[in-house]
Protein backbone atom coordinates (compact mmCIF):
# COMPACT_ATOMS: atom_id res chain seq x y z
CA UNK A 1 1.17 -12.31 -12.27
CA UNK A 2 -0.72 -9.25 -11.10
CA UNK A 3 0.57 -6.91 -8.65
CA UNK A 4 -1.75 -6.89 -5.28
CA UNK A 5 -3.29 -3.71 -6.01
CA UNK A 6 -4.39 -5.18 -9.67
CA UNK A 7 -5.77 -7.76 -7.95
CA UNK A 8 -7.90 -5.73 -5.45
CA UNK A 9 -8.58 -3.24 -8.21
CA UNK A 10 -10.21 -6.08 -10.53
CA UNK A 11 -12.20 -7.28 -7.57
CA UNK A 12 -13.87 -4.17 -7.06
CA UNK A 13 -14.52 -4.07 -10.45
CA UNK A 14 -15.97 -8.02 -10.06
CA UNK A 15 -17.89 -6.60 -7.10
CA UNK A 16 -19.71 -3.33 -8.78
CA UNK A 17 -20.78 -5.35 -11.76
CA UNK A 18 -22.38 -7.98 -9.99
CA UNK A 19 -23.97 -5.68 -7.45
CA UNK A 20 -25.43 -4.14 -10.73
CA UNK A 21 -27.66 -6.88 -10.87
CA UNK A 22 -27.79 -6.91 -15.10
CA UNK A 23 -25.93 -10.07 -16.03
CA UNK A 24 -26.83 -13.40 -17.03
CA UNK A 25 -26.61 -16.50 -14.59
CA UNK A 26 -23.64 -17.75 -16.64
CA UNK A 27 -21.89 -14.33 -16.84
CA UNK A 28 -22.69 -13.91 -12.83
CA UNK A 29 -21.01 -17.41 -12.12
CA UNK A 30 -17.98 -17.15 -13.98
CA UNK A 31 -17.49 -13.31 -12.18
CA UNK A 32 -17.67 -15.36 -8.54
CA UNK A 33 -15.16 -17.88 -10.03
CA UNK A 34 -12.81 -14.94 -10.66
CA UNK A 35 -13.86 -13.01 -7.62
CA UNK A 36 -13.05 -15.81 -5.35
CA UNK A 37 -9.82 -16.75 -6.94
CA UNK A 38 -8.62 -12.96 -6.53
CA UNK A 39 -9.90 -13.03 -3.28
CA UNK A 40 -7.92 -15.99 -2.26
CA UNK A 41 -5.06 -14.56 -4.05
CA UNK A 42 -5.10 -11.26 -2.06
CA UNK A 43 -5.61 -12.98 1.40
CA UNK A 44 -2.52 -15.37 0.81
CA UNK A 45 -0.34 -11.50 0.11
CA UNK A 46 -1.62 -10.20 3.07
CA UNK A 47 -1.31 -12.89 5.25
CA UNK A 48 2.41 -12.95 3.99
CA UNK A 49 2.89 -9.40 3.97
CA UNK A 50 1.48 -9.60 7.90
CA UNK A 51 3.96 -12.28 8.93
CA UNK A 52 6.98 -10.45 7.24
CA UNK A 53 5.95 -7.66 9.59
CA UNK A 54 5.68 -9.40 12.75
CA UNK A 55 8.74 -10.86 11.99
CA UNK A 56 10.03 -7.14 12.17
CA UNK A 57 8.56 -6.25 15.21
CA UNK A 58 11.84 -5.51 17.43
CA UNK A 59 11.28 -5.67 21.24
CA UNK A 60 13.19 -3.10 23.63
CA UNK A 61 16.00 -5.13 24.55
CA UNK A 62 17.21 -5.85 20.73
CA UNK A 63 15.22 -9.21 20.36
CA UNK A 64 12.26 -10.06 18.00
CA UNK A 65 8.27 -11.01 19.59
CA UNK A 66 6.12 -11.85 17.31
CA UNK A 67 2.95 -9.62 17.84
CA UNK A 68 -0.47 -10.21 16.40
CA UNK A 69 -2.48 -7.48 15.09
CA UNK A 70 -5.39 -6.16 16.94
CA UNK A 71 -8.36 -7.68 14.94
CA UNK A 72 -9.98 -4.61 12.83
CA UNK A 73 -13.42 -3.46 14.49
């Protein structure tokens, strides 16, 4: 299985190509496939990765909060 950062790296890759605008319909389709499967792939890390850290997240007083991230702007 490919680390996160393959992942990310081949969608990029998936993206540039497309955006190129040269392939065929058939060659375009089976890129989304891919694209979208990476993309789910690297949303499932991250969400794990996210709750791992606000499982971290020690309060003052020696106890754990769970804290949501500030949504990205």
């Amino acid at each position: 299985m490919p680390s996160f950062e393959e992942s990310l790296q081949k969608l990029e890759s998936i993206v540039e190509q497309m955006e190129k605008g040269d392939l065929s319909l058939e060659d375009s389709l089976k890129l989304f496939e891919e694209g979208v499967a990476l993309s789910t792939a690297c949303k499932k890390e991250l969400d794990e990765a996210e709750g791992k850290v606000q499982m971290l997240i020690k309060q003052r007083d020696g106890s754990f909060k769970t804290e949501l991230f500030p949504p990205e702007k």
